[in-house]
C-alpha atoms as a PDB file:
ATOM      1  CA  UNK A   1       0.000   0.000   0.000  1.00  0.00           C
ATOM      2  CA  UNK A   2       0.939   3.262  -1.185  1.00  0.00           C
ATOM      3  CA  UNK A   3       2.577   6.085   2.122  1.00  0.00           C
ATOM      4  CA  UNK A   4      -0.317   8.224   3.049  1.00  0.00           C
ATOM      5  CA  UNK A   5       1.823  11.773   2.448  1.00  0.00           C
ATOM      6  CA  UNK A   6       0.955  15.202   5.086  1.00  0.00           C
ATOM      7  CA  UNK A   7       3.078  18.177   4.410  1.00  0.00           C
ATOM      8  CA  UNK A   8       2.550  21.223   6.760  1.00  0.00           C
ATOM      9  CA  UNK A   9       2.418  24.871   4.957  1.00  0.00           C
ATOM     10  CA  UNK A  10       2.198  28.327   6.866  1.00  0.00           C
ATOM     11  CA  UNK A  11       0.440  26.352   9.819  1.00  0.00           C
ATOM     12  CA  UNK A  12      -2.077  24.448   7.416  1.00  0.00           C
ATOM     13  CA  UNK A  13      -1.438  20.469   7.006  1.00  0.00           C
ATOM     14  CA  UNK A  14      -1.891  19.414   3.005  1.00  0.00           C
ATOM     15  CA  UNK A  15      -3.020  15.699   2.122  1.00  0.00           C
ATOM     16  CA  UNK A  16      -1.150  14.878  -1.165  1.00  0.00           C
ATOM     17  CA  UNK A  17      -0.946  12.409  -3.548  1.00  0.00           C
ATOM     18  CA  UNK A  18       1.396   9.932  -4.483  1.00  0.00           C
ATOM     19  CA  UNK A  19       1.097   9.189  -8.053  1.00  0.00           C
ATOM     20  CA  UNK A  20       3.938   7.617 -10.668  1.00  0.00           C
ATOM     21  CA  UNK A  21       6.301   8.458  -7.922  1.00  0.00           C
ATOM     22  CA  UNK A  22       5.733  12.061  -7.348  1.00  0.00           C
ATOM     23  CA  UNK A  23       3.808  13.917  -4.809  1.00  0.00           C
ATOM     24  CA  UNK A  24       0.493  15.983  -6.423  1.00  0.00           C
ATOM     25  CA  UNK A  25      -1.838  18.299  -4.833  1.00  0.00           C
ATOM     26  CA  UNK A  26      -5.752  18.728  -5.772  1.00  0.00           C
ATOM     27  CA  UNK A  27      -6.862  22.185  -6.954  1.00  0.00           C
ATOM     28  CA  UNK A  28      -8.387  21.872  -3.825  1.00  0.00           C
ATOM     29  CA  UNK A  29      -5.450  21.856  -1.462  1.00  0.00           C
ATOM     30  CA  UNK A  30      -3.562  24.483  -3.600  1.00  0.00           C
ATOM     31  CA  UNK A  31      -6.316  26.783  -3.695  1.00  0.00           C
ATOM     32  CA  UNK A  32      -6.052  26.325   0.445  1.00  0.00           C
ATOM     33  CA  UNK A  33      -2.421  26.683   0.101  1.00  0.00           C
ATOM     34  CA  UNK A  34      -2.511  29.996  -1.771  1.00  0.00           C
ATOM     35  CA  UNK A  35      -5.017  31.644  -0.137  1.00  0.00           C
ATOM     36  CA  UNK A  36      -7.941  31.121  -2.287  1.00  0.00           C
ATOM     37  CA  UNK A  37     -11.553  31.234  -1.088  1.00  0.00           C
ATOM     38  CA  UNK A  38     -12.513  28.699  -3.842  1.00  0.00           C
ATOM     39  CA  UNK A  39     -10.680  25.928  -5.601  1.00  0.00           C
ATOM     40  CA  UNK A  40     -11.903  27.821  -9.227  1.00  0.00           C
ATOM     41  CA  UNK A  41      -9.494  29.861  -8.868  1.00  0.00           C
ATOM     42  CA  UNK A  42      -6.624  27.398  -9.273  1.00  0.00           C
ATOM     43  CA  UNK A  43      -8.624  26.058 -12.600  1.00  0.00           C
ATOM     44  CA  UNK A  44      -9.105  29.747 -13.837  1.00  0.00           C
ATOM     45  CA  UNK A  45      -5.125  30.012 -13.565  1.00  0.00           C
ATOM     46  CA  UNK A  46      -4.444  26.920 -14.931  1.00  0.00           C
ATOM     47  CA  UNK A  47      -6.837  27.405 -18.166  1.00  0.00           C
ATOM     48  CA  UNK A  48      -5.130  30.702 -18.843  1.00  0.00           C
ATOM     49  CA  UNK A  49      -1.579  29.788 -19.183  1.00  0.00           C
ATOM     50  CA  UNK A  50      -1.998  25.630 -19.739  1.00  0.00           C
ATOM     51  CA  UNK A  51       0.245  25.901 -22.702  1.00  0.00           C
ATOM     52  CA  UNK A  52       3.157  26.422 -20.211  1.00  0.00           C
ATOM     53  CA  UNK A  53       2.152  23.067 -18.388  1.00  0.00           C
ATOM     54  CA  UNK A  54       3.606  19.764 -19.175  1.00  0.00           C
ATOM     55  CA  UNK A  55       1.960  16.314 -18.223  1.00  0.00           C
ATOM     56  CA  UNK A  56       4.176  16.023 -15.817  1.00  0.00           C
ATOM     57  CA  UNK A  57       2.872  18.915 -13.712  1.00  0.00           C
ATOM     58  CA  UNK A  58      -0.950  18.224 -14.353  1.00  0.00           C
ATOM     59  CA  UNK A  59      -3.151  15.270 -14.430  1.00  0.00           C
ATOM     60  CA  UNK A  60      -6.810  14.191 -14.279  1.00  0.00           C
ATOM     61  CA  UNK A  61      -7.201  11.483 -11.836  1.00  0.00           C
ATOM     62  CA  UNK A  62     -10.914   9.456 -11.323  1.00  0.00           C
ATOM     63  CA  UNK A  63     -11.807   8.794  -7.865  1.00  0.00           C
ATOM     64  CA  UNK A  64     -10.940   5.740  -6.108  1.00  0.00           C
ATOM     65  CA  UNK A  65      -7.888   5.051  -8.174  1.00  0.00           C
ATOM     66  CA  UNK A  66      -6.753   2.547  -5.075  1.00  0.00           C
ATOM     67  CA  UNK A  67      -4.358   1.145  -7.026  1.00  0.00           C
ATOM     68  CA  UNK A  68      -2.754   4.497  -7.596  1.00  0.00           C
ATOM     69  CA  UNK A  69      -3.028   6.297  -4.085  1.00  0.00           C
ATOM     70  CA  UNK A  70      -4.148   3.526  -1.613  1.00  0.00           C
ATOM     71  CA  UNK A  71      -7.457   3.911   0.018  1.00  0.00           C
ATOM     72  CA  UNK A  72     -10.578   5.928  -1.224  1.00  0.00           C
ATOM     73  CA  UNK A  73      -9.478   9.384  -0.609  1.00  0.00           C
ATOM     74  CA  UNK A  74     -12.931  11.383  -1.232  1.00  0.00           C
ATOM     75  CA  UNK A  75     -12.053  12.366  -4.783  1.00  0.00           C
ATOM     76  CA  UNK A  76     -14.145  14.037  -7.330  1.00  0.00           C
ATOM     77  CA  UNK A  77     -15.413  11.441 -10.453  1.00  0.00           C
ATOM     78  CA  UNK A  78     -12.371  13.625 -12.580  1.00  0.00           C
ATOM     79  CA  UNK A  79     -10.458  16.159 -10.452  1.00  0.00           C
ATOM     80  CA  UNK A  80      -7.195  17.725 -11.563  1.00  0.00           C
ATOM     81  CA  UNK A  81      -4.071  17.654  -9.694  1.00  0.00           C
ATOM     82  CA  UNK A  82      -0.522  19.366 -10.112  1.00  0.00           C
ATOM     83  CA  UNK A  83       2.662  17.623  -9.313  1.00  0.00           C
ATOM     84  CA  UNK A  84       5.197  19.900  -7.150  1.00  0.00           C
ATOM     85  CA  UNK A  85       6.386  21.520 -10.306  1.00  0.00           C
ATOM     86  CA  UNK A  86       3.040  22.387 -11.400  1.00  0.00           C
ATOM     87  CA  UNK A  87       2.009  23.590  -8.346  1.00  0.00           C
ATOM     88  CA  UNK A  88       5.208  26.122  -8.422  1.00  0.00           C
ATOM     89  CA  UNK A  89       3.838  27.027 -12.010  1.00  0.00           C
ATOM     90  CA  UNK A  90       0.546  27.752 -10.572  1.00  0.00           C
ATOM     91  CA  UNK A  91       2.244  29.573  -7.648  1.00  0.00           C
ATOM     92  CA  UNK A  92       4.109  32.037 -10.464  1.00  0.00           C
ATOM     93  CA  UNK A  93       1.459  33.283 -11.685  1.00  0.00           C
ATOM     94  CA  UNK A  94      -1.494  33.553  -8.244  1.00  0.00           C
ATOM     95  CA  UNK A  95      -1.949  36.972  -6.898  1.00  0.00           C
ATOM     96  CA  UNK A  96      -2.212  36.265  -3.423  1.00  0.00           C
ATOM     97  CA  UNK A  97       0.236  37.403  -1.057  1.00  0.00           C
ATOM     98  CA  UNK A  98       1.035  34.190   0.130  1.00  0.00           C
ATOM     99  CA  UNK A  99       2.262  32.961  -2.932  1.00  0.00           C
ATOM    100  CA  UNK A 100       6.149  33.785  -3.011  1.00  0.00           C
ATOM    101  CA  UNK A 101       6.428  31.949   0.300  1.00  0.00           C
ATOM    102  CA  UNK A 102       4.456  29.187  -1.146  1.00  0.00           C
ATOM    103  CA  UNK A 103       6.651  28.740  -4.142  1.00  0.00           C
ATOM    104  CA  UNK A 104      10.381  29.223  -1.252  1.00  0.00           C
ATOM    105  CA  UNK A 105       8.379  26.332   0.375  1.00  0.00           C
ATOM    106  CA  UNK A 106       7.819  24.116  -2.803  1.00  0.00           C
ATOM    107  CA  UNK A 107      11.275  24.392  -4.758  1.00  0.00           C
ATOM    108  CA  UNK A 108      12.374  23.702  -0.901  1.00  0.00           C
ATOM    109  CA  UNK A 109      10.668  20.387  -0.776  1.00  0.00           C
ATOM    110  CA  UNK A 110      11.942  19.752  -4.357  1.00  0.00           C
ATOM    111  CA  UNK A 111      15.803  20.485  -3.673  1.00  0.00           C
ATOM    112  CA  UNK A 112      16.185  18.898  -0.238  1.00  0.00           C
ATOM    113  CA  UNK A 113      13.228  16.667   1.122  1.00  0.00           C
ATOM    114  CA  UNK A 114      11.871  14.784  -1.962  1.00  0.00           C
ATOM    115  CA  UNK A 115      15.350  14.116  -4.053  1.00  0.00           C
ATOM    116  CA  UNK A 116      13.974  15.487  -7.142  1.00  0.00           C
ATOM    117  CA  UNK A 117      16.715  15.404  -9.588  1.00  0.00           C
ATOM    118  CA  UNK A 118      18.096  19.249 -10.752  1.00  0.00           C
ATOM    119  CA  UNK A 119      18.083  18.346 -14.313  1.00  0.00           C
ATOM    120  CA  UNK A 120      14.596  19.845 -15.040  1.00  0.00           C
ATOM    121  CA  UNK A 121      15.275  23.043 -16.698  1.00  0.00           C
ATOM    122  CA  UNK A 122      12.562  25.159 -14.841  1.00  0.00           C
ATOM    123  CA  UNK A 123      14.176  23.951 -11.928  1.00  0.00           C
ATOM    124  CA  UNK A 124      17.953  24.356 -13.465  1.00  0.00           C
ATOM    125  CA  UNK A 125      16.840  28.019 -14.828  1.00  0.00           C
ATOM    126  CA  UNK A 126      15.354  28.722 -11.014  1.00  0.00           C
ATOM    127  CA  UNK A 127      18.621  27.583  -9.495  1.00  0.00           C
ATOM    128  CA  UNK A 128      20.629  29.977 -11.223  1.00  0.00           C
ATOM    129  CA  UNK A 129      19.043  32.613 -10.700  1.00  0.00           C
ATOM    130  CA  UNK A 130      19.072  31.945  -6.832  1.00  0.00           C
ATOM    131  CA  UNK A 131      22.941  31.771  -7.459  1.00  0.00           C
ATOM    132  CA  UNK A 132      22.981  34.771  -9.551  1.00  0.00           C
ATOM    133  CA  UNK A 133      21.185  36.906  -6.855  1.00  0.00           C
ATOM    134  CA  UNK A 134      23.928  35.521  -4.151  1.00  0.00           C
ATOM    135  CA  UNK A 135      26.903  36.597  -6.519  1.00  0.00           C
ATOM    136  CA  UNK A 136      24.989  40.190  -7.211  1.00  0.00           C
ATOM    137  CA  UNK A 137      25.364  40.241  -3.049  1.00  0.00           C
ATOM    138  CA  UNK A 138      28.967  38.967  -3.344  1.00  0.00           C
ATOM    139  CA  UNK A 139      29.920  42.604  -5.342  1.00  0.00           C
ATOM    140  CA  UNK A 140      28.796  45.096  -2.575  1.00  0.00           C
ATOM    141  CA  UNK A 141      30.370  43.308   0.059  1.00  0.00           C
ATOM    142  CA  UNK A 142      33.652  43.723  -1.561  1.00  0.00           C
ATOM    143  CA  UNK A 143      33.480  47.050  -2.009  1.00  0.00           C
ATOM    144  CA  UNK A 144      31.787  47.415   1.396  1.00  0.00           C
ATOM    145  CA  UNK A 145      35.270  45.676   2.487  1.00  0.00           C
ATOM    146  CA  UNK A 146      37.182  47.842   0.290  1.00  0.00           C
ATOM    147  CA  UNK A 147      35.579  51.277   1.838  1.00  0.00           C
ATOM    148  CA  UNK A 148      36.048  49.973   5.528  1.00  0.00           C
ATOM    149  CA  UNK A 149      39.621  49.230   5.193  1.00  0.00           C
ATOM    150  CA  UNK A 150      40.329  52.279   2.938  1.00  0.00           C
ATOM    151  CA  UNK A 151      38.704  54.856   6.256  1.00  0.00           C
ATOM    152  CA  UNK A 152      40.812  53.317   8.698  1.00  0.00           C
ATOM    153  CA  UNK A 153      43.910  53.480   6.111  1.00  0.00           C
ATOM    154  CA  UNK A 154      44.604  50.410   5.010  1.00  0.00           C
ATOM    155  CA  UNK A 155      44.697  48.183   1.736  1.00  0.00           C
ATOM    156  CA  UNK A 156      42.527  45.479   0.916  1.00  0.00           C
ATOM    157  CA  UNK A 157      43.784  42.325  -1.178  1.00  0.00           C
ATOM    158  CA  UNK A 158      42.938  39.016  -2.031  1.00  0.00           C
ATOM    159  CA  UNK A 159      43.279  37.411   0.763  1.00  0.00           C
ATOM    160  CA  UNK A 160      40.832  39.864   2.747  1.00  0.00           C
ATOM    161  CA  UNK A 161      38.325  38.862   0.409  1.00  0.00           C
ATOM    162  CA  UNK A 162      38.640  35.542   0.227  1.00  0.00           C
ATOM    163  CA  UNK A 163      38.539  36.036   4.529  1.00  0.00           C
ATOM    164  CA  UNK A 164      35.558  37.881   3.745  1.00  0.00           C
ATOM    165  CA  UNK A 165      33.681  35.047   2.533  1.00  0.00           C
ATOM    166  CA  UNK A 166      34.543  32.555   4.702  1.00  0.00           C
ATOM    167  CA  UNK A 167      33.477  34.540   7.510  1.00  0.00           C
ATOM    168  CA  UNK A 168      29.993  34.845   5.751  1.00  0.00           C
ATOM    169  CA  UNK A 169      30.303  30.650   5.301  1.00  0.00           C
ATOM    170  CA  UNK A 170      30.737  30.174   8.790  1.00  0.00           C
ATOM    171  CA  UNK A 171      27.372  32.400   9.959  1.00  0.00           C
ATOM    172  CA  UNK A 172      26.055  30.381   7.275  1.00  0.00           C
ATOM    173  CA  UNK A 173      27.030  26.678   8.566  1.00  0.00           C
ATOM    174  CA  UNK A 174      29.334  27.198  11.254  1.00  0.00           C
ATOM    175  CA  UNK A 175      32.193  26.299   8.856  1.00  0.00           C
ATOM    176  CA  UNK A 176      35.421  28.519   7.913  1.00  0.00           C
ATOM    177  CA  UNK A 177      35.935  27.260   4.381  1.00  0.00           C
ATOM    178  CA  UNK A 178      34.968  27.719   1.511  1.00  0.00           C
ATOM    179  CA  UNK A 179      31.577  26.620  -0.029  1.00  0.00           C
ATOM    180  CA  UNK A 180      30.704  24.638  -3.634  1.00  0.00           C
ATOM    181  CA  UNK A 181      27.599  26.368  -4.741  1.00  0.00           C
ATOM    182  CA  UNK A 182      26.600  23.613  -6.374  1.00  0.00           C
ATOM    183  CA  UNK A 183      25.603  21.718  -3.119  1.00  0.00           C
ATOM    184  CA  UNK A 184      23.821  24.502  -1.791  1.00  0.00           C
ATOM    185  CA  UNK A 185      19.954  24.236  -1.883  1.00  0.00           C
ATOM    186  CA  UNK A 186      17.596  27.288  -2.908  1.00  0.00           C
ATOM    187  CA  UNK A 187      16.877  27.892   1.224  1.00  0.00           C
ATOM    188  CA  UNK A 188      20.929  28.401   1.868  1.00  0.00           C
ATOM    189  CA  UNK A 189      21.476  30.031  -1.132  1.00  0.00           C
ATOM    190  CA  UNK A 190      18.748  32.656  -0.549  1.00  0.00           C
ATOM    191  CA  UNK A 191      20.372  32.679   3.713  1.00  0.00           C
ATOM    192  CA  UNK A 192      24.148  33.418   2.076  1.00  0.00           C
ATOM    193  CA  UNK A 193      22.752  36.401   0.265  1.00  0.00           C
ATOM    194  CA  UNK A 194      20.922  37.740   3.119  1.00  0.00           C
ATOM    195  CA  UNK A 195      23.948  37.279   5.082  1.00  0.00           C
ATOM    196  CA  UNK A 196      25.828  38.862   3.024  1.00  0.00           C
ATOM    197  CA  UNK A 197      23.636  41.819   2.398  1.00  0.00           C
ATOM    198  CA  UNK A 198      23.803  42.501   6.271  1.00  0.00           C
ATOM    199  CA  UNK A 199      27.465  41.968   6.477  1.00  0.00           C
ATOM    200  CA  UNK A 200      27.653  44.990   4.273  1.00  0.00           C
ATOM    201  CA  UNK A 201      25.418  46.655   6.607  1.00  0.00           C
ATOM    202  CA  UNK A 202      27.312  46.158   9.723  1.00  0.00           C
ATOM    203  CA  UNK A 203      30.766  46.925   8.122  1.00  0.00           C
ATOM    204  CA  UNK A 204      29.385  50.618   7.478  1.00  0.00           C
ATOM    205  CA  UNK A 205      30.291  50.956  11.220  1.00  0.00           C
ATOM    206  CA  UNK A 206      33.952  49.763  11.055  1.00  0.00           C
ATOM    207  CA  UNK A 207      34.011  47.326  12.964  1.00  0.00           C
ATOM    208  CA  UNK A 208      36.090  44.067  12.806  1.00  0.00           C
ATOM    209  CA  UNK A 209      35.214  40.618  11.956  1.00  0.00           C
ATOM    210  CA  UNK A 210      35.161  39.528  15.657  1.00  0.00           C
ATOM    211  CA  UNK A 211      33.277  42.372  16.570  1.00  0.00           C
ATOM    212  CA  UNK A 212      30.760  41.515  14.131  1.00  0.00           C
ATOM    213  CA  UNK A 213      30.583  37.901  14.687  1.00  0.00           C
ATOM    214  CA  UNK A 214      28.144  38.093  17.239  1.00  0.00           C
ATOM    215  CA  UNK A 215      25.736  40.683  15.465  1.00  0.00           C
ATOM    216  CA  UNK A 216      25.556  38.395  12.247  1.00  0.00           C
ATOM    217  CA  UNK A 217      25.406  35.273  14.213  1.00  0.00           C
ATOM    218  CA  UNK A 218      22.151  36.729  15.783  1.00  0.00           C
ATOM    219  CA  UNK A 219      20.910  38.186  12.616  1.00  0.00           C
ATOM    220  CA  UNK A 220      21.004  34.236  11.186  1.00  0.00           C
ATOM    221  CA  UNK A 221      19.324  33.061  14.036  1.00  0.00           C
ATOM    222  CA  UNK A 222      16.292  35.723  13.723  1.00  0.00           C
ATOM    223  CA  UNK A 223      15.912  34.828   9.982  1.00  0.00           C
ATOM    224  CA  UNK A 224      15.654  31.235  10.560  1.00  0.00           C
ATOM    225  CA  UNK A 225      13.209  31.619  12.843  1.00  0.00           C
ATOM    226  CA  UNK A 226      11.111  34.150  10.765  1.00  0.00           C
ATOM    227  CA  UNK A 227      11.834  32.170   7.527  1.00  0.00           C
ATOM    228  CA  UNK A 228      11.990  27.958   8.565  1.00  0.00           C
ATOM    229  CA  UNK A 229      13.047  25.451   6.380  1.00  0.00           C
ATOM    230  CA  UNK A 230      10.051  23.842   5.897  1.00  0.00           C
ATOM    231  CA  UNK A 231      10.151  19.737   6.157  1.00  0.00           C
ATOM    232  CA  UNK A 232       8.172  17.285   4.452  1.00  0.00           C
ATOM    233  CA  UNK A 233       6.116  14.758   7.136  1.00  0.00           C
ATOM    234  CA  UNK A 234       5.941  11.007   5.332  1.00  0.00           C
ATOM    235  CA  UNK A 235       2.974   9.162   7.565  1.00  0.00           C
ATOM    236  CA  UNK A 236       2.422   5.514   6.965  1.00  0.00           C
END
């Protein structure tokens, strides 16, 4: 018999699908999900942009498909459900205020919990640009270095900046050395940046790395509580 699936969003527990070996969601639970007073909304969004769908983000499934999904879950004689992929899609283009967290939490389940391969190339093109962004923070904090160093009359080189870095690793993952951004999933990518982006901030009032340590060890600790990593709960 097929795992019975609960994943937990923003307080609210989801009952999934398992289908072909991949976790779906009714237009139901996504509409709950998003925000949505009504599950038409999902099918309004989907029947506007279903050209950018592929089958393996949508389906129709009948109810009791118990071969599929186990015991009788309630289902609709034809409802439509949206892998995790899809339900990104979906997410991309909803309204709701909700929705950017929503999509953090999905590629999140995607990158770490399920062991969805990268290869996709929405997920591929979504990567990058989550690396991109923590490069873009990578340039200020250079010259953020450069500026500090230059007011107290001294010279920055390479090996300040490459110092630099490490100490943002270390708030990071507790590690001095340096990081492959390859292995680093959309959550940690998204924490370096923000690290990095208040790094800059607390260099404005020259102060050294040990004097800073503390501040930007804090400042981790506050946005991990504010922002989770969200798990996914497998139930038998």
């Amino acid at each position: 018999m097929i795992e019975k699936l609960a994943l937990t969003f923003n307080g609210v527990t989801l009952s999934p699908i398992s289908h072909k070996n991949q976790i779906w969601l009714s237009t139901k639970e996504l509409s709950i999900a998003l925000g949505y007073a009504r599950p038409d909304a999902i099918n309004k969004i989907y029947e506007r942009n279903k050209d950018e769908f592929t089958d393996g983000m949508v389906t129709m499934l009948p109810a009791r498909q118990n071969d599929v999904i186990g015991e009788s879950i309630g289902l609709q004689p034809m409802q439509r459900l949206f892998s995790l992929r899809g339900c990104h899609l979906i997410a991309m283009f909803a309204k709701t205020v909700i929705a950017k967290q929503f999509r953090v939490w999905v590629l999140d389940i995607l990158d770490k919990e399920v062991g969805t391969p990268k290869t996709n190339a929405m997920d591929e093109s979504l990567r990058l640009f989550d690396i991109q962004e923590k490069r873009d923070a990578h340039l200020p904090m250079m010259e953020g270095l450069v500026f500090a160093r230059k007011a107290v009359g001294k010279e920055t080189t390479e090996k300040h900046f490459f110092n630099e870095n490490l100490f943002c690793n270390r708030a990071l993952n507790g590690k001095w050395e340096a990081l492959n951004e390859s292995d680093l999933d959309v959550y940690d990518l998204r924490l370096l940046k923000a690290i990095r982006s208040h790094n800059v901030v607390l260099m404005q009032y020259n102060l050294k790395q040990s004097e800073r340590q503390d501040a930007l060890d804090q400042y981790v600790i506050a946005y991990r509580a504010k922002k989770p990593r969200l798990k996914l709960v497998i139930s038998k």
